[in-house]
C-alpha atoms as a PDB file:
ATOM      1  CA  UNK A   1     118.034 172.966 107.718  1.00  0.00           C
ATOM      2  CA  UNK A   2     119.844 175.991 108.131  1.00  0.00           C
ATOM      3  CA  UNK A   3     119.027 179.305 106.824  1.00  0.00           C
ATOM      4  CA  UNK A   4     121.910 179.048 104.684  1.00  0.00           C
ATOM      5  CA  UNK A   5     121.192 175.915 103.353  1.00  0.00           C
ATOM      6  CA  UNK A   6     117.193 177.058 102.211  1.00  0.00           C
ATOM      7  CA  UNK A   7     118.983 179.801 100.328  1.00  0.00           C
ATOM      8  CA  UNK A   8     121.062 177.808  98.605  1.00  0.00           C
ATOM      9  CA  UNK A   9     118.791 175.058  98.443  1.00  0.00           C
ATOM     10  CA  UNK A  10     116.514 178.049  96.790  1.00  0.00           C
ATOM     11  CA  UNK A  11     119.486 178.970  94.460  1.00  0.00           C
ATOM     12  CA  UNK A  12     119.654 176.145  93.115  1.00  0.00           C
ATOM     13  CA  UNK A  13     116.435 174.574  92.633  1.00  0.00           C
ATOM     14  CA  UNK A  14     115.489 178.390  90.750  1.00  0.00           C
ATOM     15  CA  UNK A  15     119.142 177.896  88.570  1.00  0.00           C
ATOM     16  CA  UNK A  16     118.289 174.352  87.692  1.00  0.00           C
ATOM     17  CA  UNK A  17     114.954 175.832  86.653  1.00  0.00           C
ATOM     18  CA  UNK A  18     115.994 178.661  85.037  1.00  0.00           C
ATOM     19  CA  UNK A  19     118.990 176.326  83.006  1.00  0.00           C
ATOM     20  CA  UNK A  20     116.339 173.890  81.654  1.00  0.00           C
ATOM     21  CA  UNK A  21     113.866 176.769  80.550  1.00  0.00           C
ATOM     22  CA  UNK A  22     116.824 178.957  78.845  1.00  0.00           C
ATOM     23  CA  UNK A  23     118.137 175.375  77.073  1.00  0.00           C
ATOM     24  CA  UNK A  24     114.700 175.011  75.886  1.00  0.00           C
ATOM     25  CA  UNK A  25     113.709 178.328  74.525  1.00  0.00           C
ATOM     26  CA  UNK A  26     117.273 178.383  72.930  1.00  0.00           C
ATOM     27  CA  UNK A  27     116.302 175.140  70.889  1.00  0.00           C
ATOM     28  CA  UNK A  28     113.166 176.610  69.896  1.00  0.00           C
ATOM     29  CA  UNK A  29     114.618 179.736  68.794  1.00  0.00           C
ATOM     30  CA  UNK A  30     117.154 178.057  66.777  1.00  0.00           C
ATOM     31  CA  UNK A  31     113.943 175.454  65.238  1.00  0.00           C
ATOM     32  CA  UNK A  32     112.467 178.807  64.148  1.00  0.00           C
ATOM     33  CA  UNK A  33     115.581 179.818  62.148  1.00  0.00           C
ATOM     34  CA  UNK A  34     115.171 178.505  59.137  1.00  0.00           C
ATOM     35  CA  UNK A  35     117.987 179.557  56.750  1.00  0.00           C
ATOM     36  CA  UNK A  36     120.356 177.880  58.988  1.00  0.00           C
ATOM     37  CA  UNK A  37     120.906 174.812  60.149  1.00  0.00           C
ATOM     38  CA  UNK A  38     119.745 173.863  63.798  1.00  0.00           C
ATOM     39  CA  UNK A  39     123.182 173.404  65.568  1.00  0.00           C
ATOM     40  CA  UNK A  40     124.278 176.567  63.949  1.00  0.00           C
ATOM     41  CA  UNK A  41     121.432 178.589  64.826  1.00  0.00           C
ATOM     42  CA  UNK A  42     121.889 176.711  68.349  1.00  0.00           C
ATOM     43  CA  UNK A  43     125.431 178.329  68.738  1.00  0.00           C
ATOM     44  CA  UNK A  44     124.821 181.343  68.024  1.00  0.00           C
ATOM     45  CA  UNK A  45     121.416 181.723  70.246  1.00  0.00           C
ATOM     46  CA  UNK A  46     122.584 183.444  73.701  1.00  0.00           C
ATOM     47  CA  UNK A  47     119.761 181.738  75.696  1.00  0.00           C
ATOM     48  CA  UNK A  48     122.148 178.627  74.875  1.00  0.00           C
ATOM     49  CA  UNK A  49     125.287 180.666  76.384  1.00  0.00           C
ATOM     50  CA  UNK A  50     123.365 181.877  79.644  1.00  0.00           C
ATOM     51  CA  UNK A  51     121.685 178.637  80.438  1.00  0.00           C
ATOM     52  CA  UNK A  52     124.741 176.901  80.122  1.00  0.00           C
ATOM     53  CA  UNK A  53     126.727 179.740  82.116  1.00  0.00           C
ATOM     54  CA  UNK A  54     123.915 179.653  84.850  1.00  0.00           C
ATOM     55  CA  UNK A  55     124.239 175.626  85.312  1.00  0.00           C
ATOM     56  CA  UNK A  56     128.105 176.384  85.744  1.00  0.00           C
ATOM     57  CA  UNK A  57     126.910 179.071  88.686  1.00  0.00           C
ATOM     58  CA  UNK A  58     124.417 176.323  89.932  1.00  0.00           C
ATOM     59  CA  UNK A  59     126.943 173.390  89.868  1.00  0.00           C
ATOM     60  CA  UNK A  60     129.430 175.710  92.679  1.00  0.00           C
ATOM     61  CA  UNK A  61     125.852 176.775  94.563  1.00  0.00           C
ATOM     62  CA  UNK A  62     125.115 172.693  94.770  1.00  0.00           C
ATOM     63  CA  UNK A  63     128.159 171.834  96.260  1.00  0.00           C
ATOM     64  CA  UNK A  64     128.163 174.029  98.962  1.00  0.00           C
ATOM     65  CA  UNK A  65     124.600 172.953  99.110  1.00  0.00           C
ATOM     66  CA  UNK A  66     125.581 169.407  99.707  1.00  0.00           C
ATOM     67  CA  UNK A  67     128.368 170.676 101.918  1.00  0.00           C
ATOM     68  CA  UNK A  68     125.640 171.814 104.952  1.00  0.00           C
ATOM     69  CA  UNK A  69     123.182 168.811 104.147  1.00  0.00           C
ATOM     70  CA  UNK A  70     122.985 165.008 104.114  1.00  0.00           C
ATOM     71  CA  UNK A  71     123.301 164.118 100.322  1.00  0.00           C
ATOM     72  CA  UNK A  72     120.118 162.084 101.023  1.00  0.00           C
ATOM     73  CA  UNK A  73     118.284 165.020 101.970  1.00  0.00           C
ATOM     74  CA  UNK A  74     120.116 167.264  99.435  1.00  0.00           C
ATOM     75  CA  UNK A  75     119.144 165.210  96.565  1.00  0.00           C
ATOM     76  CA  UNK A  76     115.983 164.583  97.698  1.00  0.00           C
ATOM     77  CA  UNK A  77     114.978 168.346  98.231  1.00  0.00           C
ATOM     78  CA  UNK A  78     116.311 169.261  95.148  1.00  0.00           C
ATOM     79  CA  UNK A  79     114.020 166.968  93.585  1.00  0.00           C
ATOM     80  CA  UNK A  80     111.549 169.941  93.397  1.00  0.00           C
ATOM     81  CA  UNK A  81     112.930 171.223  90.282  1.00  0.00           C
ATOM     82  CA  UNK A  82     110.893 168.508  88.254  1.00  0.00           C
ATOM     83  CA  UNK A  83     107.877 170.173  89.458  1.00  0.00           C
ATOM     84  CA  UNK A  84     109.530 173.603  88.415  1.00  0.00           C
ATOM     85  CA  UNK A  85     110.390 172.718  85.280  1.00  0.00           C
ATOM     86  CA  UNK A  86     107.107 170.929  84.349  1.00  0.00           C
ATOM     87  CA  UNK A  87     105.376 174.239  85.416  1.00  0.00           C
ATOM     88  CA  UNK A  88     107.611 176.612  83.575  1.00  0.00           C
ATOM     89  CA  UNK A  89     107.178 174.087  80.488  1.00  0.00           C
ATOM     90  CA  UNK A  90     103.617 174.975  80.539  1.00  0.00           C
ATOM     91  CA  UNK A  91     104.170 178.524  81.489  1.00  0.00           C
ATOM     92  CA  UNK A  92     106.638 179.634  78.825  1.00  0.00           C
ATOM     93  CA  UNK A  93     105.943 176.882  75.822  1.00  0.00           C
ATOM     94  CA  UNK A  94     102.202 175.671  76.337  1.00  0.00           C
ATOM     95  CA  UNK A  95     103.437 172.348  76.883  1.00  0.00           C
ATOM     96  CA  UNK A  96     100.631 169.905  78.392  1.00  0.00           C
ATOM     97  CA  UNK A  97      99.926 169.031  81.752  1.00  0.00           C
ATOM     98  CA  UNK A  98      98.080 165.981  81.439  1.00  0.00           C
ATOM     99  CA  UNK A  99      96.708 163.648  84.255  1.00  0.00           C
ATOM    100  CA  UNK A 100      99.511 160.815  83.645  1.00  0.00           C
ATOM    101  CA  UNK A 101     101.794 163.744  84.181  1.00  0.00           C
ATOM    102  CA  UNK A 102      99.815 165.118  87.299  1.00  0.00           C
ATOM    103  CA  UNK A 103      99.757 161.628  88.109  1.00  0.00           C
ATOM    104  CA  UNK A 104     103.742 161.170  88.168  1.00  0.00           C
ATOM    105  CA  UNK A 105     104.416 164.278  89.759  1.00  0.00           C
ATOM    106  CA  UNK A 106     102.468 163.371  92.606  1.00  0.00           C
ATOM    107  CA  UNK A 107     104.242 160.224  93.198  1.00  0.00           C
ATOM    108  CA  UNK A 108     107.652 161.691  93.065  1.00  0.00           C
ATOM    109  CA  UNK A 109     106.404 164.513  95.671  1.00  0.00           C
ATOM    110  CA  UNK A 110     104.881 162.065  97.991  1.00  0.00           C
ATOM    111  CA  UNK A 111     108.051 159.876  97.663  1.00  0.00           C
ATOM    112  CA  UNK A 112     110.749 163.239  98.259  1.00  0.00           C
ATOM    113  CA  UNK A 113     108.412 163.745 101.242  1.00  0.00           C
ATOM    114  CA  UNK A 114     107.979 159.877 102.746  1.00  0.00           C
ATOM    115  CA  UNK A 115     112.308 160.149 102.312  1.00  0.00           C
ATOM    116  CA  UNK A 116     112.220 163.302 103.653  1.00  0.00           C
ATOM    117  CA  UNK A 117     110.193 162.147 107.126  1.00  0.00           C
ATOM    118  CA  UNK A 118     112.169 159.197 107.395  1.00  0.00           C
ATOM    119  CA  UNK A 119     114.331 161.071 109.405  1.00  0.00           C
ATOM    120  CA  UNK A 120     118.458 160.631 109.980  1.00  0.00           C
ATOM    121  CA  UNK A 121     117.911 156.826 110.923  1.00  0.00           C
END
């Protein structure tokens, strides 16, 4: 992969990331407000405004992305941001990590990587 292609790739596995954890803490924030309802509270949150703002960034970064790479590779690579996310989840909100979870994670890594060695054939 080119060196172009492992920053983008980088790009947008971190703005995939970043999207879900903004969406997230933009729900929570607008749970915690209480003398509104949630969708209202939602709308007005700006987390909701930049996570949706940086998946419209990330959505221009994947398709040039895909333009340098096979999309089996791409997609497969990009797979990475499951791991991401499940970190960030317990980073940021406490969320669990439980064995099942450890478990599944596992299997999609080995899988992106037996995909990944398969090679252009």
């Amino acid at each position: 992969m080119s060196p172009l292609a492992l920053a983008l790739l980088a790009a947008v596995v971190i703005g995939n990331t970043a999207g879900q954890l903004m969406l997230k803490a933009a729900s929570v924030r607008a749970d915690a407000a209480a003398d509104e309802g949630h969708w209202t509270a939602l709308m007005r949150e700006p987390l909701l405004w930049a996570g949706l703002a940086t998946y419209v960034i990330e959505f221009f970064l994947w398709l040039a992305f895909l333009s340098l790479v096979p999309l089996w590779q791409g997609v497969m690579v990009a797979c990475i941001d499951i791991l991401l996310v499940m970190v960030g989840g317990r980073i940021f909100f406490g969320e669990h990590i439980t064995p099942p979870r450890i478990i599944a994670i596992s299997m999609i890594a080995v899988g992106v990587l037996m995909v990944g060695l398969g090679g252009n054939g």
